[in-house]
N, C-alpha and C. Protein backbone atom coordinates (compact mmCIF):
# COMPACT_ATOMS: atom_id res chain seq x y z
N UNK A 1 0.84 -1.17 0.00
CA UNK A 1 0.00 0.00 0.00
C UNK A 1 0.89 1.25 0.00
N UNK A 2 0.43 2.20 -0.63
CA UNK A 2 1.22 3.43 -0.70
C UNK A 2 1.07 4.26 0.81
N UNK A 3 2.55 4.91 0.92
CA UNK A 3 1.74 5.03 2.25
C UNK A 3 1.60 7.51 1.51
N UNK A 4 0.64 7.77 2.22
CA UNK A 4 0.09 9.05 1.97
C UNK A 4 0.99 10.32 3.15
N UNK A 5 1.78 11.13 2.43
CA UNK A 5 2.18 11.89 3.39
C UNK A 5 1.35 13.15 3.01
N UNK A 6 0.90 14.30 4.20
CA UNK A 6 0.38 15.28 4.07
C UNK A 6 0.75 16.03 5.39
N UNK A 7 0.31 17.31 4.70
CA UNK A 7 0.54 18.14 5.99
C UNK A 7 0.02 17.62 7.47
N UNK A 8 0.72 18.06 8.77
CA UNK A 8 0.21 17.86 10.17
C UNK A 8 -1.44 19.06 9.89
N UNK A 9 -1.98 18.75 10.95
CA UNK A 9 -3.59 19.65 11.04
C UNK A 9 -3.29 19.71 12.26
N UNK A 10 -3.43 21.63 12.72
CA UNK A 10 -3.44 21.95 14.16
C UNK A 10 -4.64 22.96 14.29
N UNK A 11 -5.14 23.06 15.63
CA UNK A 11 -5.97 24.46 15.73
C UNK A 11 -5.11 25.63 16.30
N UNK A 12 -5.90 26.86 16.25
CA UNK A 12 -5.12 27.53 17.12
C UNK A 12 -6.72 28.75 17.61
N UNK A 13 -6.28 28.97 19.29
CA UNK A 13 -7.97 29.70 19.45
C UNK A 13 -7.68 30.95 19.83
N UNK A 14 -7.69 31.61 19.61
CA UNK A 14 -7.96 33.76 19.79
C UNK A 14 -9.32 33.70 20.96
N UNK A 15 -8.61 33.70 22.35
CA UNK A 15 -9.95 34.19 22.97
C UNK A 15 -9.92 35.82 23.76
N UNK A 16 -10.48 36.02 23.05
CA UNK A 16 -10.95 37.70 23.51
C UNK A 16 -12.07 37.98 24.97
N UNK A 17 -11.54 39.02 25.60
CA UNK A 17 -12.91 39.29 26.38
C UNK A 17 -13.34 40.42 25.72
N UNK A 18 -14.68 40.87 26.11
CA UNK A 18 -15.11 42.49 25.32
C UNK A 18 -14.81 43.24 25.09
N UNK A 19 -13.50 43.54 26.25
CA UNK A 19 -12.59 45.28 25.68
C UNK A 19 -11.69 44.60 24.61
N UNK A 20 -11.52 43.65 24.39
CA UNK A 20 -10.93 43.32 23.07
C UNK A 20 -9.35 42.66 23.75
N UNK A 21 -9.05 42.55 25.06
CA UNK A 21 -8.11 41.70 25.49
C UNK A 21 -8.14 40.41 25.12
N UNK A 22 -6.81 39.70 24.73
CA UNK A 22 -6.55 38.35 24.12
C UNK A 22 -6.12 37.56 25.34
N UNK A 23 -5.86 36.03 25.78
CA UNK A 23 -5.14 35.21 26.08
C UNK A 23 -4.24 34.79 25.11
N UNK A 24 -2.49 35.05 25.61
CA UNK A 24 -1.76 34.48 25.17
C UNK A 24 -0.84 33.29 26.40
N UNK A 25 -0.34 32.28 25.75
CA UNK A 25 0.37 31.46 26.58
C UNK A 25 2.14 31.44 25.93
N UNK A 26 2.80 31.27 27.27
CA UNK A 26 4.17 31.36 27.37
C UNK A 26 4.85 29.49 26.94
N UNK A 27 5.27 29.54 25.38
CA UNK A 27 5.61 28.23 25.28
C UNK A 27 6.67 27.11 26.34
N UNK A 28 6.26 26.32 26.79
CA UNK A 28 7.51 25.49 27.23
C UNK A 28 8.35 24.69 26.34
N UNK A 29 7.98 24.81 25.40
CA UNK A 29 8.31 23.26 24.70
C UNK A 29 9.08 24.09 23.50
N UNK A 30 9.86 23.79 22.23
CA UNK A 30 10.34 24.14 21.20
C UNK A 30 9.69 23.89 19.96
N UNK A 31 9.20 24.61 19.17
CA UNK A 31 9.82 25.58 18.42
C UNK A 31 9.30 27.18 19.40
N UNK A 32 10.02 27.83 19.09
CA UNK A 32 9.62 29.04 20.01
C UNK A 32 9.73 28.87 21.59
N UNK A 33 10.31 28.09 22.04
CA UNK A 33 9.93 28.14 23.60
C UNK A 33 10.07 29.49 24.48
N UNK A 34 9.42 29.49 25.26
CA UNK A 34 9.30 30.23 26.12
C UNK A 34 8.77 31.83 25.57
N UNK A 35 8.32 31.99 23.89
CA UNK A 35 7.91 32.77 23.58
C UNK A 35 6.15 32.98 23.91
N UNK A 36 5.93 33.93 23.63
CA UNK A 36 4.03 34.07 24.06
C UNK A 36 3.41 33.52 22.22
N UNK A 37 2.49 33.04 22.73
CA UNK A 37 1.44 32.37 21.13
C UNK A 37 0.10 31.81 21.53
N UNK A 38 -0.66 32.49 21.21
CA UNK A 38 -2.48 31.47 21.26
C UNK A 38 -2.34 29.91 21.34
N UNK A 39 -3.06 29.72 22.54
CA UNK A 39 -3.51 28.32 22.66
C UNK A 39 -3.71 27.72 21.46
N UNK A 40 -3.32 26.53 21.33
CA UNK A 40 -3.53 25.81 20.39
C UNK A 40 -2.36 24.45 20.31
N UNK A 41 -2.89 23.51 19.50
CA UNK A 41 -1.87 22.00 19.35
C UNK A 41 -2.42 21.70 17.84
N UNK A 42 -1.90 20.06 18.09
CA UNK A 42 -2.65 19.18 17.24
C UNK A 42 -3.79 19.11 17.19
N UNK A 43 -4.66 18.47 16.16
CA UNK A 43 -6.07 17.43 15.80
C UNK A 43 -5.32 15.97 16.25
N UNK A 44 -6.44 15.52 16.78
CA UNK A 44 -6.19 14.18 17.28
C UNK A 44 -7.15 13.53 16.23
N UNK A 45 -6.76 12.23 16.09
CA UNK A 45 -7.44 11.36 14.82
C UNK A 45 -8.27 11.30 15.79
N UNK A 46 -9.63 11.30 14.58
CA UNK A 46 -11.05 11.32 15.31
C UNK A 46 -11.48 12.32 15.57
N UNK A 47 -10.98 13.34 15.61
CA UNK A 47 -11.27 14.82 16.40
C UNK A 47 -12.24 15.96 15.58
N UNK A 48 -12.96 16.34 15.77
CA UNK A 48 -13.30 17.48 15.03
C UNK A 48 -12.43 18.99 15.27
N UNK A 49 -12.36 19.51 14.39
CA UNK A 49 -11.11 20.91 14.56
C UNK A 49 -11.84 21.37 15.64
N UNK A 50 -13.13 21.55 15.72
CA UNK A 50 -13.90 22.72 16.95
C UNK A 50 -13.52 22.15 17.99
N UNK A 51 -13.55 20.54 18.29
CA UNK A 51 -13.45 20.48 19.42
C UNK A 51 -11.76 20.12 20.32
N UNK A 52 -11.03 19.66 19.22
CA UNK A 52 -9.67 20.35 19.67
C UNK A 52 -9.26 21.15 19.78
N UNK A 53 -9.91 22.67 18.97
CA UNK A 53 -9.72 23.82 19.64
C UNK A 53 -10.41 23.89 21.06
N UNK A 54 -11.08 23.53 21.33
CA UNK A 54 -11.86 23.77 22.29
C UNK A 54 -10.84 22.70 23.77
N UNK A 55 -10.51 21.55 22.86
CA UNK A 55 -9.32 20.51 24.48
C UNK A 55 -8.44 21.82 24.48
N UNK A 56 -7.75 22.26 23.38
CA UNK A 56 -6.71 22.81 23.31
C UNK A 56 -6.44 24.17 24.54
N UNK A 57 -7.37 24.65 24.10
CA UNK A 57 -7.34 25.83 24.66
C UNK A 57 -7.43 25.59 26.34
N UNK A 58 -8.08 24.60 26.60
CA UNK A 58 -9.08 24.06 27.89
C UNK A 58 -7.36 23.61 28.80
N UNK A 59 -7.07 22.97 27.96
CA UNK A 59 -5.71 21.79 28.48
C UNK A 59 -4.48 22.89 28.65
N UNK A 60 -4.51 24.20 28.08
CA UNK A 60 -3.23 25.30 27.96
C UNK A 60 -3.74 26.20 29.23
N UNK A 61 -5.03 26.81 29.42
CA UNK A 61 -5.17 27.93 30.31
C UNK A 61 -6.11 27.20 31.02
N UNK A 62 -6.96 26.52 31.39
CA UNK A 62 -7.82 25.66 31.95
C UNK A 62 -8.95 26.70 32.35
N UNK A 63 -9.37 27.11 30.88
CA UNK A 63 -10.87 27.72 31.26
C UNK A 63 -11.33 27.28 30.21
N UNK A 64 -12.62 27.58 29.65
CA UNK A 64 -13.47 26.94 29.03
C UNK A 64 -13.51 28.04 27.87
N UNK A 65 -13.72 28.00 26.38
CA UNK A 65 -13.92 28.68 25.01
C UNK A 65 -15.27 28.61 25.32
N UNK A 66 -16.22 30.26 24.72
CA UNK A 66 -16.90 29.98 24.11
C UNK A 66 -17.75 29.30 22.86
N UNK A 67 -18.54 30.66 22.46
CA UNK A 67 -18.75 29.53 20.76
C UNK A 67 -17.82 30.31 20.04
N UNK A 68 -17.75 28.98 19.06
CA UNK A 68 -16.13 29.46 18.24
C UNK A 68 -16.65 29.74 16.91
N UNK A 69 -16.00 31.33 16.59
CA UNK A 69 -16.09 31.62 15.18
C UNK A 69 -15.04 31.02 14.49
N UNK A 70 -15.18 31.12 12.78
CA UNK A 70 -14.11 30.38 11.95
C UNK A 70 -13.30 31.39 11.19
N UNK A 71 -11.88 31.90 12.32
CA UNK A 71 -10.74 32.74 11.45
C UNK A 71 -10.94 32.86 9.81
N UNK A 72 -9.83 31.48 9.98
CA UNK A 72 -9.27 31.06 9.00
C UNK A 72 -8.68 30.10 8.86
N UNK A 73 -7.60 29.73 8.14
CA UNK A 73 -6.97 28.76 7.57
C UNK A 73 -5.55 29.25 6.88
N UNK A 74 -4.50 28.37 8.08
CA UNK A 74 -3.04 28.86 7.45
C UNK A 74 -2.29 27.98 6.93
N UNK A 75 -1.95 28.21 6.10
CA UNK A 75 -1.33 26.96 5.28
C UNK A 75 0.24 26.68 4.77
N UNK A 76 0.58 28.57 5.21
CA UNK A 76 1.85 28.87 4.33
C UNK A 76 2.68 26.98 4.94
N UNK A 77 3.83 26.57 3.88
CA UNK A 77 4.46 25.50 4.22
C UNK A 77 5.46 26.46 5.04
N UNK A 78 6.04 27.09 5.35
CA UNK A 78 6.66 27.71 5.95
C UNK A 78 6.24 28.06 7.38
N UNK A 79 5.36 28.01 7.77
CA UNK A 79 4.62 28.65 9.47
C UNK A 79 5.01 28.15 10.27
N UNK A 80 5.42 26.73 10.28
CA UNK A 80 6.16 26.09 11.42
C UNK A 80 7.50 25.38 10.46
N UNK A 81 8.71 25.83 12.12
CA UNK A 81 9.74 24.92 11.38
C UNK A 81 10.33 23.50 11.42
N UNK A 82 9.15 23.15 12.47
CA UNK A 82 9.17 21.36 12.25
C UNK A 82 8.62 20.63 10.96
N UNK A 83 8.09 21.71 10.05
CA UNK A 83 7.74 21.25 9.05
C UNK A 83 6.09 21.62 8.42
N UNK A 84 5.44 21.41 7.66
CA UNK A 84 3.97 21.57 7.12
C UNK A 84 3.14 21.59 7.80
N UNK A 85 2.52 22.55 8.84
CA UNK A 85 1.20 22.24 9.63
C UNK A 85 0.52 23.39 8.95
N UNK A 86 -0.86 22.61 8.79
CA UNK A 86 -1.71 23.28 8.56
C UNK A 86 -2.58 23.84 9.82
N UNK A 87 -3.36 25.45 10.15
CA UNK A 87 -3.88 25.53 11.25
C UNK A 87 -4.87 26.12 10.65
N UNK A 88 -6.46 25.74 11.40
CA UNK A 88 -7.35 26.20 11.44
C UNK A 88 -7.87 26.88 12.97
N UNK A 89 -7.65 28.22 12.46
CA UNK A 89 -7.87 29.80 13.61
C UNK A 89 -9.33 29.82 14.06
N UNK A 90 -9.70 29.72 15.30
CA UNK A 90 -10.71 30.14 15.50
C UNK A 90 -10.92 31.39 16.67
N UNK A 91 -11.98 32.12 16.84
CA UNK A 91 -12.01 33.10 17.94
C UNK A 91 -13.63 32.69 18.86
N UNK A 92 -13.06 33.59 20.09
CA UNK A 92 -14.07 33.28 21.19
C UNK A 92 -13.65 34.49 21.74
N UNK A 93 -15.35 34.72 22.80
CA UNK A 93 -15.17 35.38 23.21
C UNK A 93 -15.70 35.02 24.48
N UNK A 94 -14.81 35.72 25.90
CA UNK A 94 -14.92 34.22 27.36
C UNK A 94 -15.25 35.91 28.25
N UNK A 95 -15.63 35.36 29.18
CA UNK A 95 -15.02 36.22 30.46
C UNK A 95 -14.35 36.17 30.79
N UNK A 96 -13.96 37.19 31.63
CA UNK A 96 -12.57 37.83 32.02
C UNK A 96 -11.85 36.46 33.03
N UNK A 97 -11.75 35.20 33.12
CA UNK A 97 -11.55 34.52 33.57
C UNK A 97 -10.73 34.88 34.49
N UNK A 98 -9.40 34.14 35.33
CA UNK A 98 -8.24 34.06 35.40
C UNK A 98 -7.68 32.74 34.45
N UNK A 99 -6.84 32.84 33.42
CA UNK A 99 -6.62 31.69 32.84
C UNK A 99 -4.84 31.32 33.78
N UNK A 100 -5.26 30.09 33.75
CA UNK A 100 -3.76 29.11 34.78
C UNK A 100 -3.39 28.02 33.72
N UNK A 101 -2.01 28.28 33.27
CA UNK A 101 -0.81 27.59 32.41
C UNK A 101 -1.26 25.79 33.12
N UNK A 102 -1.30 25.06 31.97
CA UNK A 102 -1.76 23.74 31.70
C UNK A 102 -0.77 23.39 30.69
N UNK A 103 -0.76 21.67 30.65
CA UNK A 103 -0.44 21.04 29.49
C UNK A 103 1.20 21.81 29.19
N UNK A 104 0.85 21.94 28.19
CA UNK A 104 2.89 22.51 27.20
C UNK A 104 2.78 24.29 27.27
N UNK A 105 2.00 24.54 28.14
CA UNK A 105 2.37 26.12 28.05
C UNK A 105 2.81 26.73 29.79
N UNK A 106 3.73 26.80 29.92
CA UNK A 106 4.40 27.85 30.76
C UNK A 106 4.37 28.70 31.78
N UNK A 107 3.30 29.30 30.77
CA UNK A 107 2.31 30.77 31.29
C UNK A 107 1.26 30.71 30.60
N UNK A 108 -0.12 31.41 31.62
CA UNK A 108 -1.11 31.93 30.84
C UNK A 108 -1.37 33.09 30.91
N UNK A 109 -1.86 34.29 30.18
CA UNK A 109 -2.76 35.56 31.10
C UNK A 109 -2.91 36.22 29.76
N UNK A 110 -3.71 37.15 30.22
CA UNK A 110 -4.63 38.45 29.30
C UNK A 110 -3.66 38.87 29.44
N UNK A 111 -3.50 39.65 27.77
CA UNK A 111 -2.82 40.77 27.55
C UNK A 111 -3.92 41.50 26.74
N UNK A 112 -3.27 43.17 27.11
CA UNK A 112 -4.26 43.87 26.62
C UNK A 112 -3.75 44.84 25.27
N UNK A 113 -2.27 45.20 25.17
CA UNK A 113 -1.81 45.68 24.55
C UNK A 113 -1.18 45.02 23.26
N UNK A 114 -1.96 44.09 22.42
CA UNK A 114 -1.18 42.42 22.08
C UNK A 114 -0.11 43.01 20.66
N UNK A 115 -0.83 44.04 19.99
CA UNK A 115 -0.63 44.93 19.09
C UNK A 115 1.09 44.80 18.83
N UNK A 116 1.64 45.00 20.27
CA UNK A 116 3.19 45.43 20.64
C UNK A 116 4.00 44.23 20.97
N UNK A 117 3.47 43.05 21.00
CA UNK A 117 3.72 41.93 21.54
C UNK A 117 4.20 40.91 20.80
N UNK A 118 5.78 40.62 20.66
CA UNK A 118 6.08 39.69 19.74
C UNK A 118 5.94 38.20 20.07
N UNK A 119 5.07 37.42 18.83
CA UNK A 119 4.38 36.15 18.88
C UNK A 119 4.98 35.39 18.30
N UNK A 120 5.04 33.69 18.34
CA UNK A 120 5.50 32.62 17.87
C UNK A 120 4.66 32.58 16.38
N UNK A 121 5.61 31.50 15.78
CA UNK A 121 4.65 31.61 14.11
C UNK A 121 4.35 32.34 14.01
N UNK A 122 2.60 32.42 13.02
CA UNK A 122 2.40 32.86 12.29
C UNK A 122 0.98 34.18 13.44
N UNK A 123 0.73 33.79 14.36
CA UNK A 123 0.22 34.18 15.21
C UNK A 123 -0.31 35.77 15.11
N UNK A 124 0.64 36.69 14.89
CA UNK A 124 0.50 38.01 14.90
C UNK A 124 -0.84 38.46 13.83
N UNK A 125 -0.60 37.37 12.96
CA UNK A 125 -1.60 37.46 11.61
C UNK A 125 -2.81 37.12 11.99
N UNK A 126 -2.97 35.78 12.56
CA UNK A 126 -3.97 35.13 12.67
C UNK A 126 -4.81 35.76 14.09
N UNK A 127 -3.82 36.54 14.83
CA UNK A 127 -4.38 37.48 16.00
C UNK A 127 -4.68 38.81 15.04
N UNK A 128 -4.70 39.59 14.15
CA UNK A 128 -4.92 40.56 13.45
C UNK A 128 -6.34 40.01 12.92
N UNK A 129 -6.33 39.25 12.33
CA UNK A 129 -7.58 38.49 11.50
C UNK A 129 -9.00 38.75 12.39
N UNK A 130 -8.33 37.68 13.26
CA UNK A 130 -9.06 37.72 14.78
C UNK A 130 -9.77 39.13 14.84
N UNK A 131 -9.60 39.69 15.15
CA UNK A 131 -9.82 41.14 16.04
C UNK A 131 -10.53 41.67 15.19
N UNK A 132 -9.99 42.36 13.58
CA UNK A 132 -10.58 42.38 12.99
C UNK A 132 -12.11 41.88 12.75
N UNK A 133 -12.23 40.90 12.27
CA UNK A 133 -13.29 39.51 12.45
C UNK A 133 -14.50 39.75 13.15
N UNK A 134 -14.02 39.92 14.63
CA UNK A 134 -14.57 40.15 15.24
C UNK A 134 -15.23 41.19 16.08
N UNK A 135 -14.30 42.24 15.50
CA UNK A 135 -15.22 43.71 15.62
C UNK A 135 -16.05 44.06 14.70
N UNK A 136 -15.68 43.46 13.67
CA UNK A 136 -16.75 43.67 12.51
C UNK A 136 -17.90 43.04 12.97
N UNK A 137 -18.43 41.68 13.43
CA UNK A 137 -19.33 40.78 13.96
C UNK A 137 -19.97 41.90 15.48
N UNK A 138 -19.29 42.70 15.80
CA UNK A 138 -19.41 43.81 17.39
C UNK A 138 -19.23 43.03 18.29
N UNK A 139 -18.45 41.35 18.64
CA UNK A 139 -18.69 40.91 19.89
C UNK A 139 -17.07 41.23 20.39
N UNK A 140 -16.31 42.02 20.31
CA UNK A 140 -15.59 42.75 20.65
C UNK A 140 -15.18 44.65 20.22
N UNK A 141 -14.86 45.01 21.38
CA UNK A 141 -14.31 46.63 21.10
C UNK A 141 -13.44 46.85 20.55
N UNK A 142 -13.09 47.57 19.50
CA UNK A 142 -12.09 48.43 19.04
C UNK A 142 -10.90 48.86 20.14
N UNK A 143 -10.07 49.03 19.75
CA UNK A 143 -9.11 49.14 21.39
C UNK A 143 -8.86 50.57 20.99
């Protein structure tokens, strides 16, 4: 049998509260370690993207996503340098939780100024998208 190589499939989740503050998490692990980047991992076989965004996020800051809008979709082969992952972006919008570092991230917490804030991958984009996105939709403020 042939065997099929294709890109890895990851999520990644943008959760906003209303003034338009993000959760970012502090990587432990490499590529990027110890840099700040949106919750997010793998798809687990079997998985639906929503709801590994949804472990994902859960297992990194240990609070709960709302309902999840659909970013986008990143594909560049270049975004990660372990090689081809594809990520499908989603956004939420939570209460002001306290989010507490889980799983492969480090650190958790709201930032409010994210604008100024240098991110792992492709992140900065897919946090631009985000915001965008979602001020247009009004379930976040303009900062």
């Amino acid at each position: 049998m042939t065997q099929i190589t294709t890109p890895l499939l990851a999520v990644d989740c943008v959760a906003f509260d209303r003034s338009g503050c993000v959760i970012l998490v502090k990587r432990r692990n490499p590529p990027f370690q110890s840099c700040l980047a949106l919750p997010g991992g793998f798809v687990e076989i079997g998985e639906t993207v929503e709801n590994a965004c949804r472990r994902e996020f859960h297992e990194e800051t240990c609070l709960n996503s709302g309902e999840l809008d659909l970013v986008g979709v990143y594909s560049d082969p270049r975004r990660d340098p372990r090689g081809h992952v594809v990520s499908i972006a989603f956004a939420t919008v939570i209460e002001h939780g306290l989010p507490k570092a889980g799983d492969d991230a480090e650190q958790a917490k709201w930032v409010r100024d994210w604008s100024k804030t240098s991110l792992a991958f492709d992140h900065r984009q897919i946090l631009m998208d985000a915001a965008r996105s979602m001020m247009q939709r009004r379930k976040i403020q303009p900062p």
